[in-house]
Protein backbone atom coordinates (compact mmCIF):
# COMPACT_ATOMS: atom_id res chain seq x y z
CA UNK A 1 84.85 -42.60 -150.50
CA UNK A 2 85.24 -38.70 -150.93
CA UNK A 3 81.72 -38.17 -149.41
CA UNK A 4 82.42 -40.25 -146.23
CA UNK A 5 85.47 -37.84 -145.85
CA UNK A 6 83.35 -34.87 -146.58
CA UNK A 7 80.41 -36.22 -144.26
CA UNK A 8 83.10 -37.42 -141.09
CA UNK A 9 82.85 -35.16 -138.19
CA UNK A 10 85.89 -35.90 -136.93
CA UNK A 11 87.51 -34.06 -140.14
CA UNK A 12 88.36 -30.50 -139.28
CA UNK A 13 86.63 -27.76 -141.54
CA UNK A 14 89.58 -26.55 -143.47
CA UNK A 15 90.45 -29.96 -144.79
CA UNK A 16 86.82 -30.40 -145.92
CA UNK A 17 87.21 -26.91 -147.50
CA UNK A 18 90.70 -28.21 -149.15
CA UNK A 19 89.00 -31.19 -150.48
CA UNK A 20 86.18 -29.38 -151.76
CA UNK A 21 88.23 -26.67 -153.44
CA UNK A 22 90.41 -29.75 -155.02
CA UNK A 23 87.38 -31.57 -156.41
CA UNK A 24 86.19 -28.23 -158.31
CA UNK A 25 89.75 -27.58 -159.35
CA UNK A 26 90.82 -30.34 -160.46
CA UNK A 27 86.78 -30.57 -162.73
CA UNK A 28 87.18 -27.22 -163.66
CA UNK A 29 90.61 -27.78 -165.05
CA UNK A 30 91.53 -31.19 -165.96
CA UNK A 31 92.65 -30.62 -169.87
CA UNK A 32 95.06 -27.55 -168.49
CA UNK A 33 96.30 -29.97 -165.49
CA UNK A 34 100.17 -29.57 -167.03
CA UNK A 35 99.28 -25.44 -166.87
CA UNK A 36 98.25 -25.36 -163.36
CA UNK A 37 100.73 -27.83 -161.61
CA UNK A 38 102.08 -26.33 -158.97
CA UNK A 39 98.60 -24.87 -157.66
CA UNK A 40 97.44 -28.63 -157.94
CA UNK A 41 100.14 -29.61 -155.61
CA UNK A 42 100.00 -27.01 -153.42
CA UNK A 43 96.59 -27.77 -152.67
CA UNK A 44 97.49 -31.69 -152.50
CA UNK A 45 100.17 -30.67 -150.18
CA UNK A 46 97.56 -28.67 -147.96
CA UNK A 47 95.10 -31.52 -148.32
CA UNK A 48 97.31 -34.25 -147.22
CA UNK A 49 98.16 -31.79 -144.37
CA UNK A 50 94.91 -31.24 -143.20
CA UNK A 51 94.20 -34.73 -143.17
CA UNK A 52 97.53 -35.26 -141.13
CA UNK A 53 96.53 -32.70 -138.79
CA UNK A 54 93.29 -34.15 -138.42
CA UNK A 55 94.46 -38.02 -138.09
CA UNK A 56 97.12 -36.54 -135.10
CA UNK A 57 93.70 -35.03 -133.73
CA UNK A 58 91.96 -38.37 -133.74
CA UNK A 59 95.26 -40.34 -131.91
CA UNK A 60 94.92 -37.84 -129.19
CA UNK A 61 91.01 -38.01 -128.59
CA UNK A 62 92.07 -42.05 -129.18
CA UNK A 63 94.95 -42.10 -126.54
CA UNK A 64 92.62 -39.66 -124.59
CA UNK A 65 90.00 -42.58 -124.84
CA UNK A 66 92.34 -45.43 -124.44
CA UNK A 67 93.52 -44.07 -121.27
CA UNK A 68 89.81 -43.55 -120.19
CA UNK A 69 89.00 -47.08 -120.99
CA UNK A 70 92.03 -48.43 -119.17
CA UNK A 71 91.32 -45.86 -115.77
CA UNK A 72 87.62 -47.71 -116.26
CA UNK A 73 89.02 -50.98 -117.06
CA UNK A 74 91.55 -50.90 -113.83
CA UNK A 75 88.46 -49.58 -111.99
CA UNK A 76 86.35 -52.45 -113.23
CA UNK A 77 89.31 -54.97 -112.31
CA UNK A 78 89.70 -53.90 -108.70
CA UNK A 79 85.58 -54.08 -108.38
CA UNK A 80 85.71 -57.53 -110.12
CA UNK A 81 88.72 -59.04 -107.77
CA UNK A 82 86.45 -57.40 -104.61
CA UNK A 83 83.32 -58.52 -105.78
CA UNK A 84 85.61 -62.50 -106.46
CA UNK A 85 86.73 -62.12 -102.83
CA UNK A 86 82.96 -61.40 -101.28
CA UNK A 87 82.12 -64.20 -103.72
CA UNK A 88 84.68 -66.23 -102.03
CA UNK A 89 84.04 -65.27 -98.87
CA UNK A 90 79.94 -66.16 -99.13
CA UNK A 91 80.89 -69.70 -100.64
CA UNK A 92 83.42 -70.19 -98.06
CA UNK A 93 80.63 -69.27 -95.47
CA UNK A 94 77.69 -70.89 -97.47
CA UNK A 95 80.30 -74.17 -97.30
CA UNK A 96 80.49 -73.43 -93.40
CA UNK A 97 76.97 -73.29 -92.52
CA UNK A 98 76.82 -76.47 -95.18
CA UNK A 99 78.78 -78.25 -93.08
CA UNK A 100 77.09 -77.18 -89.72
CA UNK A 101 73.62 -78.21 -91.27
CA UNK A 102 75.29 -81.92 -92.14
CA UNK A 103 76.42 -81.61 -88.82
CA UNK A 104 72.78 -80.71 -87.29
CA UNK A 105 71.03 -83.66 -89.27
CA UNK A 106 73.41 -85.99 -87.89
CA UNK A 107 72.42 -84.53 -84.35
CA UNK A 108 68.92 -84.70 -85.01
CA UNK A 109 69.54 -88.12 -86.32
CA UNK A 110 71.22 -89.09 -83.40
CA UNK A 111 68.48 -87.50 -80.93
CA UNK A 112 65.49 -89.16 -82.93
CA UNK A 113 67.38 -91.94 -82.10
CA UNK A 114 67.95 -91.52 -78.46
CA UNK A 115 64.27 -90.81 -78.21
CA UNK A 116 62.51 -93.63 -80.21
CA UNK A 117 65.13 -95.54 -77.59
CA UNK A 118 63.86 -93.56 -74.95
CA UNK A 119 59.85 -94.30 -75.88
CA UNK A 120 60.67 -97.99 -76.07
CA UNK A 121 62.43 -97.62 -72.68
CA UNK A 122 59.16 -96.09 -71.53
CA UNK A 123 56.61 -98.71 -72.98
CA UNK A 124 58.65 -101.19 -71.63
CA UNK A 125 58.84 -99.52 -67.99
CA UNK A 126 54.69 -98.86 -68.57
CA UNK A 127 54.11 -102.58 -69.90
CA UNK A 128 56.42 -103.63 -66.42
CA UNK A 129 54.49 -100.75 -64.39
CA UNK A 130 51.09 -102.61 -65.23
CA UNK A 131 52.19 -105.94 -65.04
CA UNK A 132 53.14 -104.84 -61.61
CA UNK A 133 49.92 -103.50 -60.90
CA UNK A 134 48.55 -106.60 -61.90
CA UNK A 135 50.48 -108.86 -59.53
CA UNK A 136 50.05 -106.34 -56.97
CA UNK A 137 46.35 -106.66 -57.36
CA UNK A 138 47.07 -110.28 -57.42
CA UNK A 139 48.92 -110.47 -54.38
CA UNK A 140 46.86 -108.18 -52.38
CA UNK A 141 43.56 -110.25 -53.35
CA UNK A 142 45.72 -113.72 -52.52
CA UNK A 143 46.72 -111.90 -49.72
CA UNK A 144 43.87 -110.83 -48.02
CA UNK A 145 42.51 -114.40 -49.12
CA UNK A 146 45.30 -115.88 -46.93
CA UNK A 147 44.35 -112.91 -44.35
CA UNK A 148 40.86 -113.98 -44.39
CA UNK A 149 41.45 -118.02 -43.62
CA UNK A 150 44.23 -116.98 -41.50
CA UNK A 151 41.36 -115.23 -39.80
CA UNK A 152 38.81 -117.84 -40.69
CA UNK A 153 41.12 -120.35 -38.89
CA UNK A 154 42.17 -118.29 -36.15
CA UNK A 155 38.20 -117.94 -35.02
CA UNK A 156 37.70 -121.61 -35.85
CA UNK A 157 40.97 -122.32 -33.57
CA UNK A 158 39.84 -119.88 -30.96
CA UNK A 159 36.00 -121.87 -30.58
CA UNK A 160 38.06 -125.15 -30.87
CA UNK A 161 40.13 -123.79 -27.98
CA UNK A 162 37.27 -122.72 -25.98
CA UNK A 163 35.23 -125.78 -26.71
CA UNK A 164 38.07 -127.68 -25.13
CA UNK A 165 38.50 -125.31 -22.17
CA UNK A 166 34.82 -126.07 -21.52
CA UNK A 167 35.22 -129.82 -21.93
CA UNK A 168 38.30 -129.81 -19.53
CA UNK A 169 36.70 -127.64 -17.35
CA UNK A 170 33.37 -130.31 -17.70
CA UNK A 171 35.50 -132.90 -16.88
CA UNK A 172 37.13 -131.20 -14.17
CA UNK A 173 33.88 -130.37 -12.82
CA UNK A 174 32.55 -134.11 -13.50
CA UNK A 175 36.10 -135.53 -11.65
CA UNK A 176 35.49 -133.41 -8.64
CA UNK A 177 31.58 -133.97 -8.43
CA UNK A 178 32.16 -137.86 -8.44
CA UNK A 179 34.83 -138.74 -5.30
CA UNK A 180 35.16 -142.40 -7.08
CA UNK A 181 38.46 -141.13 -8.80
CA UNK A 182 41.07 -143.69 -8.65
């Protein structure tokens, strides 16, 4: 106990001197202790006043501190309710852009949609494109077909037609070469 008081730093010299001189006093005269009374309480006396002195020394570097700690703590306070607000603020935007990505997956849903639609429109309109082609090519074969006995008929009409104009024409040459007509 006595050496952590003599070994503290914060204790100011003369009290360590008091103490010490109080330790060899009081060895150094113990039996006579009734003889030397008032020295012994003088130097009590200055003890407990050095210590005193010392312990109003230590509330003043501890208020000193205290208020130190409290600037530091206020300090730390305002940093930690601007650093809660930025944290508040970046949620707030991190629920925002949240939100606008949910919003941009429906879109894309919605568009992936629209063009698997779209490509089914198009295979459709492709599957009708070559059917059309296909009963175009049909057509235009049945067609010229058609064109081809139309003209195939039209010939075979045309020699019928001549063949007759010669046989009337026979005929009429026949009538008026025999007189015997009735």
């Amino acid at each position: 106990m006595f050496t952590n008081i003599y070994n503290s730093e914060k204790v100011p010299i003369y009290c360590k001197i008091c103490f010490c001189v109080y330790i060899r006093f009081v060895y150094n005269n113990y039996k006579d202790m009734k003889k030397y009374l008032v020295p012994y309480i003088w130097l009590v006396v200055i003890f407990i006043f050095g210590c005193s002195t010392a312990s109003n020394e230590r509330i003043k570097d501890i208020n000193l501190k205290v208020n130190e700690l409290s600037n530091l703590t206020q300090a730390l306070e305002k940093r930690i309710d601007d650093l809660s607000r930025s944290v508040s603020l970046i949620v707030n935007d991190g629920n925002e852009l949240h939100n606008k990505m949910d919003d941009v997956k429906n879109s894309s849903k919605e568009i992936k949609q629209k063009f698997e639609e779209a490509e089914v429109i198009s295979k459709n309109l492709n599957e009708r494109i070559n059917n059309m082609e296909t009963n175009y090519k049909a057509i235009d074969e049945d067609f010229k077909k058609r064109m081809d006995d139309i003209q195939k008929a039209e010939i075979d009409l045309s020699n019928r037609l001549e063949m007759m104009n010669l046989g009337i024409k026979e005929e009429v040459k026949d009538k008026a070469a025999s007189p015997t007509a009735p």
